[in-house]
Protein backbone atom coordinates (compact mmCIF):
# COMPACT_ATOMS: atom_id res chain seq x y z
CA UNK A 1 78.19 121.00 132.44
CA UNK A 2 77.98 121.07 128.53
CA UNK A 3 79.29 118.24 126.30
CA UNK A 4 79.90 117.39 122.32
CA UNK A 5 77.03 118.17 120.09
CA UNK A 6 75.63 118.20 116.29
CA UNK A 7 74.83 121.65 114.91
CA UNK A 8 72.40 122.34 112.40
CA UNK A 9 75.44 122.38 109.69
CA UNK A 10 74.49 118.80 109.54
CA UNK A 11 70.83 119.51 107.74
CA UNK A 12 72.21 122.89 105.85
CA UNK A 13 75.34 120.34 104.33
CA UNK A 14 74.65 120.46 100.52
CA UNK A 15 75.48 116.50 99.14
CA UNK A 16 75.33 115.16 95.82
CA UNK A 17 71.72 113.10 94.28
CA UNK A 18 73.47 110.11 95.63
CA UNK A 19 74.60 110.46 98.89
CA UNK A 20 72.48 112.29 101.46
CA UNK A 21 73.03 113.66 104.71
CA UNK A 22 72.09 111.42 107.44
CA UNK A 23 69.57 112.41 110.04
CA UNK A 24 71.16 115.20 113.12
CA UNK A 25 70.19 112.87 115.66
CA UNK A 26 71.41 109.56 113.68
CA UNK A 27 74.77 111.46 113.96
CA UNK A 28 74.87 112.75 117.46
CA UNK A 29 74.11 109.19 118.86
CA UNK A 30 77.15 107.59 116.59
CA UNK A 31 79.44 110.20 117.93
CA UNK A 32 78.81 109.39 121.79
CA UNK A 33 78.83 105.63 121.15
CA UNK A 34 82.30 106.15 119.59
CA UNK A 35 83.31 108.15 122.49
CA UNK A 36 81.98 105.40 124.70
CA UNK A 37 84.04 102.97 122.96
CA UNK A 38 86.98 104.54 122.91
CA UNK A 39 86.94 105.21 127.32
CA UNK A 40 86.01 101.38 127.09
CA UNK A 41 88.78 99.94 125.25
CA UNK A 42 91.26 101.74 126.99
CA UNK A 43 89.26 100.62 130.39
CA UNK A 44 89.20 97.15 129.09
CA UNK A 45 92.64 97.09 127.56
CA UNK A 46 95.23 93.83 129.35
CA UNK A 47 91.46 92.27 130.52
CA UNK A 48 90.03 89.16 129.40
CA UNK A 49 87.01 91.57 127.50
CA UNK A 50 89.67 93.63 125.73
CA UNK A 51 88.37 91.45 122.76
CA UNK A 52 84.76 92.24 122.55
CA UNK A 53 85.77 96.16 123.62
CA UNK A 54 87.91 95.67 120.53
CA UNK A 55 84.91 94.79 118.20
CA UNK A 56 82.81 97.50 119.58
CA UNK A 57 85.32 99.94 119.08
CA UNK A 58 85.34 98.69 115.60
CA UNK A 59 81.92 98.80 115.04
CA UNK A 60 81.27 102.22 116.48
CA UNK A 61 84.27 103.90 114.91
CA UNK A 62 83.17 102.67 111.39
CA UNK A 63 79.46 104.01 112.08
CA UNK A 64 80.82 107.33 112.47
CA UNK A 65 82.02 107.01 109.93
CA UNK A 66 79.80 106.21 107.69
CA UNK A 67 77.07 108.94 109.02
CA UNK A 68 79.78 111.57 108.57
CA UNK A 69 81.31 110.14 105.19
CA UNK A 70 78.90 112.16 102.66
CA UNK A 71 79.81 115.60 104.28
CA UNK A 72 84.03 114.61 104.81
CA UNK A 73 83.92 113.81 100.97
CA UNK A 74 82.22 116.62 99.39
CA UNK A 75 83.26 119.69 101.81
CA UNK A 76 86.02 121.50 100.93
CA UNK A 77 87.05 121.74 104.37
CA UNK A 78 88.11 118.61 104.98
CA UNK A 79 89.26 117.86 101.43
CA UNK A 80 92.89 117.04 103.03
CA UNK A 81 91.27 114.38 105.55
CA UNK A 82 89.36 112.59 103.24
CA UNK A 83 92.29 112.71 100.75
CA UNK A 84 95.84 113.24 102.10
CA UNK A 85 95.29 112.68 105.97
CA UNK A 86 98.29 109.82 106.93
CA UNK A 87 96.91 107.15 108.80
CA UNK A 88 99.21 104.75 109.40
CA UNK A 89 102.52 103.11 107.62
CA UNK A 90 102.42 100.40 105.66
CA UNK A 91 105.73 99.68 104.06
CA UNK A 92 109.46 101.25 104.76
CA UNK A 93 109.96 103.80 101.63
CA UNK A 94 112.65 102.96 99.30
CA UNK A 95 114.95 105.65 97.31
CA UNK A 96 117.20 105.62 94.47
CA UNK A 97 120.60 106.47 95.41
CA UNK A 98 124.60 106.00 94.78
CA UNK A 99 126.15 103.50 96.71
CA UNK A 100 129.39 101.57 96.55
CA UNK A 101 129.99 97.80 95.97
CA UNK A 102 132.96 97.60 97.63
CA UNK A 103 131.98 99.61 101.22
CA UNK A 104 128.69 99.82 101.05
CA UNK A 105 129.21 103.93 100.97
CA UNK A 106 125.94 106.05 100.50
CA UNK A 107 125.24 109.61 98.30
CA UNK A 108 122.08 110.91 96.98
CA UNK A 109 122.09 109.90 93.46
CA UNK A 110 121.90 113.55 92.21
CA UNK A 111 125.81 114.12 93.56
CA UNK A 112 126.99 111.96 91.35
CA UNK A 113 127.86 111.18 87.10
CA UNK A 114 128.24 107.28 85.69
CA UNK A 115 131.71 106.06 86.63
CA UNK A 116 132.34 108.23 89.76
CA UNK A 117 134.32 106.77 91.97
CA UNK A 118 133.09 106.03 95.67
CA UNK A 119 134.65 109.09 97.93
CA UNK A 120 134.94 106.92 100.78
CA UNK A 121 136.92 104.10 99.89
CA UNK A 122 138.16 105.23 96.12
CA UNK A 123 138.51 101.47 95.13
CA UNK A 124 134.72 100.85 93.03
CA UNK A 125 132.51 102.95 90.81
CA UNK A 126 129.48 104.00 92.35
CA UNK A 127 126.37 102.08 91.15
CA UNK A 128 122.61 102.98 91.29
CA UNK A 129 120.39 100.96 94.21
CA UNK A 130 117.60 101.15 95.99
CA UNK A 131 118.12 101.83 99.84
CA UNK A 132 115.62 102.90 102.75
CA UNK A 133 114.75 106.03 103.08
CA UNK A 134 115.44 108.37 106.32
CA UNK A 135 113.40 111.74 107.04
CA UNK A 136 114.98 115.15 107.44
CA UNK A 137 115.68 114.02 111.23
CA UNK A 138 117.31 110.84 109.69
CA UNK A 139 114.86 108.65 110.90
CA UNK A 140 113.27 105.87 108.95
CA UNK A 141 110.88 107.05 106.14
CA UNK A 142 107.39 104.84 105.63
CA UNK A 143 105.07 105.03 103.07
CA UNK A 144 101.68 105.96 104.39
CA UNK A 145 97.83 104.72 103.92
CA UNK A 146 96.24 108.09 103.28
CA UNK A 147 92.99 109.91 103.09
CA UNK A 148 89.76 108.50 105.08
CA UNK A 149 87.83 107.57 101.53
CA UNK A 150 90.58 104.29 102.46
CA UNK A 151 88.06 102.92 104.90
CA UNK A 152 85.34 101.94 102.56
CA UNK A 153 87.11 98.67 102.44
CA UNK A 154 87.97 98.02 105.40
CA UNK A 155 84.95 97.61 107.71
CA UNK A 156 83.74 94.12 106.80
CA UNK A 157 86.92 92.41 105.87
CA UNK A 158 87.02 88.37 106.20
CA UNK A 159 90.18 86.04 106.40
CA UNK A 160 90.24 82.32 105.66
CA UNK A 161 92.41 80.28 108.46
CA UNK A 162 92.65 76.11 107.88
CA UNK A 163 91.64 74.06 110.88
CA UNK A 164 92.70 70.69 112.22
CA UNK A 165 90.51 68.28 114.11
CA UNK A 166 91.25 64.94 115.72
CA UNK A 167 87.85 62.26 116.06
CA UNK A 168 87.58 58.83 116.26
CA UNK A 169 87.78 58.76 112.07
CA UNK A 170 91.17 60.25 112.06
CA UNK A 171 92.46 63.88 111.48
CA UNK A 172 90.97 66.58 108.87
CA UNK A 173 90.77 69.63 108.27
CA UNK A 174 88.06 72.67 107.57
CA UNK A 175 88.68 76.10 106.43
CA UNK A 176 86.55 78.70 108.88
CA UNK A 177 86.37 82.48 107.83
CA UNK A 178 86.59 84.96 110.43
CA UNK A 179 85.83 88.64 111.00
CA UNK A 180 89.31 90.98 110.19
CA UNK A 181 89.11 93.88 112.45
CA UNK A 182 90.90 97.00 111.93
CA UNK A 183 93.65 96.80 114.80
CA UNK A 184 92.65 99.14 117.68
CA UNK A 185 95.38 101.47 117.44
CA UNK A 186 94.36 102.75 113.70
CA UNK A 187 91.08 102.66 114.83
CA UNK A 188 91.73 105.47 117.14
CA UNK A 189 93.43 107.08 114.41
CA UNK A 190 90.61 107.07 112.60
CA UNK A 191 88.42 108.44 115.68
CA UNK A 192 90.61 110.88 116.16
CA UNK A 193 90.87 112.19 112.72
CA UNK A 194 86.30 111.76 112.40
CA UNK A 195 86.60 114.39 115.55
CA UNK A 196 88.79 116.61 113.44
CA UNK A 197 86.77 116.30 110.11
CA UNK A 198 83.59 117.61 112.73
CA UNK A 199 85.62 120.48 114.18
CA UNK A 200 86.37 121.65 110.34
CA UNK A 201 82.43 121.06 109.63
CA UNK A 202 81.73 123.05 112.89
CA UNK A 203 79.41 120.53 113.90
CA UNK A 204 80.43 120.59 117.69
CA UNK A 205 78.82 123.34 120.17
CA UNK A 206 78.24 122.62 123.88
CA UNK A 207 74.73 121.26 124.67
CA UNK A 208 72.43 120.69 127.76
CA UNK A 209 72.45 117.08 128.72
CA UNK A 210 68.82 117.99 130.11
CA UNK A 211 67.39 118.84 126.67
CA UNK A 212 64.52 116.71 125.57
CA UNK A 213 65.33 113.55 123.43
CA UNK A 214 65.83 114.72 119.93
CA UNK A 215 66.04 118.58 120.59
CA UNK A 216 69.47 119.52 119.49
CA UNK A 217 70.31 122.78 120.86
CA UNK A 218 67.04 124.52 119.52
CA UNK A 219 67.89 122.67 116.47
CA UNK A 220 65.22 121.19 114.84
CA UNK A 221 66.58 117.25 113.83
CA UNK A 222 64.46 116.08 110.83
């Protein structure tokens, strides 16, 4: 039964002088390890090694990644990943709009002229404020993190957490820096969205699992 597997798009990919194509097979072992990590964080998930899953999802998403990163940026094809692609919210989105001081009354600012009166309760003026924002379903609006060229940030992030100790001297206290992780639910995103960018890059085909190490699909891997 075939699987996933790199094409030789991945050699033929024209990149600028400073970024370069990395190796077919370099790519075609990051891909299974991030599929590998994905089936084993959500094996692992509500288990006492749903940590260290977590960090090797991390790691293998973010190799992806960066193998596939010089082709997602310069290929037209998946211009809209690596710039406009939503990945997650990170704030509510806020809107101008005409609202009333006296009943709290709501219009899009556009409906209405300085010193109209609210239509609701007719007692105050309607004044300019900011209020949330609601979708054409009239759910909450969010402004988005967008576009993959995001995670070159993100990967080796460090926080700074103050700790207190008790010994026989009294009680002090040390700052330790720890590893930030992207939080396994974006990183899925982000796995998801790599599998996309490969689909647009047609660098999946069905393979023989019984093909000699480094053969890729008569594809020669240098």
């Amino acid at each position: 039964m075939g699987s996933q597997l790199l094409t030789s798009t991945v050699g033929a990919m024209m990149m600028s002088e400073s970024e370069s194509v990395a190796p077919a097979q370099d790519i075609r072992n990051s891909y299974r390890q991030a599929l590998q990590a994905r089936r084993e964080y959500r094996r692992l998930m509500g288990s006492e090694l749903e940590g260290a899953a977590h960090e090797g999802l991390h790691e293998a998403v973010f190799d992806l990644y960066e193998v596939l990163r010089p082709m997602i940026k310069e290929a037209n094809a998946t211009e809209d990943q690596w710039v406009n692609e939503e990945l997650w919210p990170v704030s509510r989105k806020y809107i101008d709009a005409a609202c009333c001081p006296n009943c709290d009354h709501v219009e899009q600012l556009e409906q209405f002229d300085d010193g109209d009166r609210c239509p609701n309760c007719n007692r105050a003026t309607m004044e300019v404020d900011e209020v949330p924002a609601v979708d054409e379903h009239g759910d909450p609006a969010y402004v988005w993190e967008q576009g993959l060229r995001t995670l070159d940030g993100l990967r080796n992030r460090t926080q700074t957490r103050t700790v207190e100790h008790d010994d026989a001297l009294g009680t002090y206290e040390t700052e330790v820096s720890e590893r930030q992780l992207l939080e396994p639910e974006k990183l899925i995103v982000v796995a998801d969205i790599l599998d996309e960018c490969m689909q647009q890059l047609d660098l999946l085909v069905s393979f023989d699992d019984d093909l000699p190490t480094g053969q890729l699909s008569g594809v020669d891997p240098k």
